[in-house]
C-alpha atoms as a PDB file:
ATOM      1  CA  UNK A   1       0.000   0.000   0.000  1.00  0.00           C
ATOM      2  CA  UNK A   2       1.342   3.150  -0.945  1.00  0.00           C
ATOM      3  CA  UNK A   3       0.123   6.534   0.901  1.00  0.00           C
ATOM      4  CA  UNK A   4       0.513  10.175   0.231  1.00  0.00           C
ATOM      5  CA  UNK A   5      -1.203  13.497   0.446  1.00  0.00           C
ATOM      6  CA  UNK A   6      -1.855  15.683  -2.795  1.00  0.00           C
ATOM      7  CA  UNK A   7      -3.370  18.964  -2.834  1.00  0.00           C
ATOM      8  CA  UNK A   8      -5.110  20.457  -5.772  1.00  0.00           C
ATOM      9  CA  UNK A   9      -6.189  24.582  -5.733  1.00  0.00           C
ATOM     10  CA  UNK A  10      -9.434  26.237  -6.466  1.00  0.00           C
ATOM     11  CA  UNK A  11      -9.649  29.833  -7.180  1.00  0.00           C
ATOM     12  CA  UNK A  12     -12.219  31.185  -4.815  1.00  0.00           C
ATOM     13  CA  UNK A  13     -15.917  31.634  -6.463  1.00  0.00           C
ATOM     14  CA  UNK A  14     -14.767  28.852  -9.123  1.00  0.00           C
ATOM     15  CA  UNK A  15     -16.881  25.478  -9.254  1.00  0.00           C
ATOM     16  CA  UNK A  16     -14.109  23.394 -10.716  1.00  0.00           C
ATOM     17  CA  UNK A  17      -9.958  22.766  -9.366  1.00  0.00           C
ATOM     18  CA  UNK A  18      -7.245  24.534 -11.056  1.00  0.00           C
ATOM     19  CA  UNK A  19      -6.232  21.225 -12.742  1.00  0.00           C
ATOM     20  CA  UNK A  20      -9.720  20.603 -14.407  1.00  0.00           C
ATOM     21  CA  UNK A  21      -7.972  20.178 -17.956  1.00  0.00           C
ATOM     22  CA  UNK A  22      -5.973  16.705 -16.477  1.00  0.00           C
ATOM     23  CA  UNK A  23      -9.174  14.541 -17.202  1.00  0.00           C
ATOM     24  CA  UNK A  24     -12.875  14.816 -17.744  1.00  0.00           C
ATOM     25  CA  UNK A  25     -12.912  14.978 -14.252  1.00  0.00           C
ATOM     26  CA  UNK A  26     -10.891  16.396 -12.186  1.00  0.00           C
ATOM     27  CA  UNK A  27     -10.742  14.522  -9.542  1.00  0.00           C
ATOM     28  CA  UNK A  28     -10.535  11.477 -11.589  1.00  0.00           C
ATOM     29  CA  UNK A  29      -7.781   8.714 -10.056  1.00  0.00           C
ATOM     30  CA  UNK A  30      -6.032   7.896 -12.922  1.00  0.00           C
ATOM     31  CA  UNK A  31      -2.947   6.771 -11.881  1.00  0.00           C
ATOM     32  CA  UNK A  32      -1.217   3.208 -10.476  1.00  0.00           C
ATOM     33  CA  UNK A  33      -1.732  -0.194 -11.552  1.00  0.00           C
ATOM     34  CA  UNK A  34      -4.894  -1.191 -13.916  1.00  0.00           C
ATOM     35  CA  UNK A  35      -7.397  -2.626 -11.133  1.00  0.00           C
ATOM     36  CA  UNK A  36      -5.941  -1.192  -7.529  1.00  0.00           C
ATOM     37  CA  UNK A  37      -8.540  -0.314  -5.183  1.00  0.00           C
ATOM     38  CA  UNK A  38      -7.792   3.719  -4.060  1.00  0.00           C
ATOM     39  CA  UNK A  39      -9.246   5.089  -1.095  1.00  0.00           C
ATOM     40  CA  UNK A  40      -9.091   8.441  -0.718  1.00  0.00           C
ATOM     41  CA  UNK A  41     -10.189  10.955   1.971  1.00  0.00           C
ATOM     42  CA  UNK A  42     -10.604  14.811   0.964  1.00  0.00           C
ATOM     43  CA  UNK A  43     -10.788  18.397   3.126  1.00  0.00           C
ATOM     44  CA  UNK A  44     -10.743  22.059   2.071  1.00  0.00           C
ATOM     45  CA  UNK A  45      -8.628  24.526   3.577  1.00  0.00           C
ATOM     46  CA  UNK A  46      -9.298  28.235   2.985  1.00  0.00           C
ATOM     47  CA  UNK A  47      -5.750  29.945   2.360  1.00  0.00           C
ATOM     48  CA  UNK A  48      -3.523  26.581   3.337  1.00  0.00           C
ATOM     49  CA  UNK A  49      -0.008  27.806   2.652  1.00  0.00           C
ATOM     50  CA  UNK A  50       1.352  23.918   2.037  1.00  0.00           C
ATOM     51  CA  UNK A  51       4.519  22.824   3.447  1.00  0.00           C
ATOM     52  CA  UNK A  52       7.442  22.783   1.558  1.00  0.00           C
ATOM     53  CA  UNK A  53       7.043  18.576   1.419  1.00  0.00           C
ATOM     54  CA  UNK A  54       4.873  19.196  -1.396  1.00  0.00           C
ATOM     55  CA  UNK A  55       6.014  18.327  -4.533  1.00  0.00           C
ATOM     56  CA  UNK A  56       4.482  18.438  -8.293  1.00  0.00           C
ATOM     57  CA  UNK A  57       5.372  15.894 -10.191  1.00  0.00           C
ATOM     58  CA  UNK A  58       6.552  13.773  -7.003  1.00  0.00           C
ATOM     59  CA  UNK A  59       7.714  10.688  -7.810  1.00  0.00           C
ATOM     60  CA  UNK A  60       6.965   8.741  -4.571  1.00  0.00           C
ATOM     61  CA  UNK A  61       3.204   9.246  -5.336  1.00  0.00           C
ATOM     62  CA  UNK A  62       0.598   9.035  -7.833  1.00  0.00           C
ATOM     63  CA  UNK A  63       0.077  12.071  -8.120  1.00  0.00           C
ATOM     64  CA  UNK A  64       1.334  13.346 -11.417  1.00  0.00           C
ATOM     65  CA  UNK A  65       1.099  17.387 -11.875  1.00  0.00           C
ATOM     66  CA  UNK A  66      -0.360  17.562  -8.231  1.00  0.00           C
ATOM     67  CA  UNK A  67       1.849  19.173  -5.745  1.00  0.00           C
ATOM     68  CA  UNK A  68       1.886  15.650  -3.261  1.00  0.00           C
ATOM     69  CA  UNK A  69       4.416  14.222  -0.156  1.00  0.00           C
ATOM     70  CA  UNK A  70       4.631  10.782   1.035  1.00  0.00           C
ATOM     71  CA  UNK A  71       5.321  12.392   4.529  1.00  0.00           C
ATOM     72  CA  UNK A  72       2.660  13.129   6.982  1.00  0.00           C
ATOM     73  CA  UNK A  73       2.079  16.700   7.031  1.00  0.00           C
ATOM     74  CA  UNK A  74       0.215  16.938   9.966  1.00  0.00           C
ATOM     75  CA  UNK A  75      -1.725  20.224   8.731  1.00  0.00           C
ATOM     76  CA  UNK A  76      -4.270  21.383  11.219  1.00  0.00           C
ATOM     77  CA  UNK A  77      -8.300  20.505  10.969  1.00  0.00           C
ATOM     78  CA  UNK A  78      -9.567  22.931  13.138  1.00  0.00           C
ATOM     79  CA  UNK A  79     -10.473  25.108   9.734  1.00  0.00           C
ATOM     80  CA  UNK A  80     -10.974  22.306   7.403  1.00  0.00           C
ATOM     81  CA  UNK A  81     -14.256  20.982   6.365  1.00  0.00           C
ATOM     82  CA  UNK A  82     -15.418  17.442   7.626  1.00  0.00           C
ATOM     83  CA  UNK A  83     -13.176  14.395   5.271  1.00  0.00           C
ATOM     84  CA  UNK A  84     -15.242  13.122   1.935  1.00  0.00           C
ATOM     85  CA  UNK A  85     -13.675   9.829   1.575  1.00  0.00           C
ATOM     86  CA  UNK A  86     -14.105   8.309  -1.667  1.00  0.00           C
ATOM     87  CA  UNK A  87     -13.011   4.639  -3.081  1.00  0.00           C
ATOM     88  CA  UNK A  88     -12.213   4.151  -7.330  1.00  0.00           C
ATOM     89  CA  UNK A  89     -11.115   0.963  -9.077  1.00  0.00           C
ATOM     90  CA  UNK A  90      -7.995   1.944 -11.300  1.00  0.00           C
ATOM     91  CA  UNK A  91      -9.154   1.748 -15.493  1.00  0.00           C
END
């Protein structure tokens, strides 16, 4: 099992991420092996200045373009929304 963070940006007002152009969704797992079972678990932050663990293009992760660490960075909850986990089946 392989686990990492990733953070993707929305402009405030907007309805869609900063990285809708990646796939016809944008929140579309895309990556790893054909069949792997992702669970995922997702918060916003209003103005989250990410630590400097984040990485785009980080090869540790799946993330592709997507700033992501494979360290825990502990960011604070207190201001984040409640988690929307979500599970996909790799295409």
């Amino acid at each position: 099992m392989i686990q990492y963070w990733e953070a993707w940006k929305v402009n405030s007002g907007s309805a869609f991420t900063t990285y809708k152009n990646i796939a016809p969704y944008d929140d579309q797992f895309i990556g790893g092996p054909k069949g792997n079972k992702v669970s995922a678990s997702a918060r916003f932050y209003e103005g989250l200045a990410l630590p400097s663990s984040f990485i785009p293009n980080n090869r540790a992760t799946w993330a592709g373009v997507l700033p992501a660490t494979n360290v825990n960075p502990r960011l604070p909850t207190l201001d984040a929304t409640p988690p929307v986990n979500r599970t996909w089946i790799v295409p």
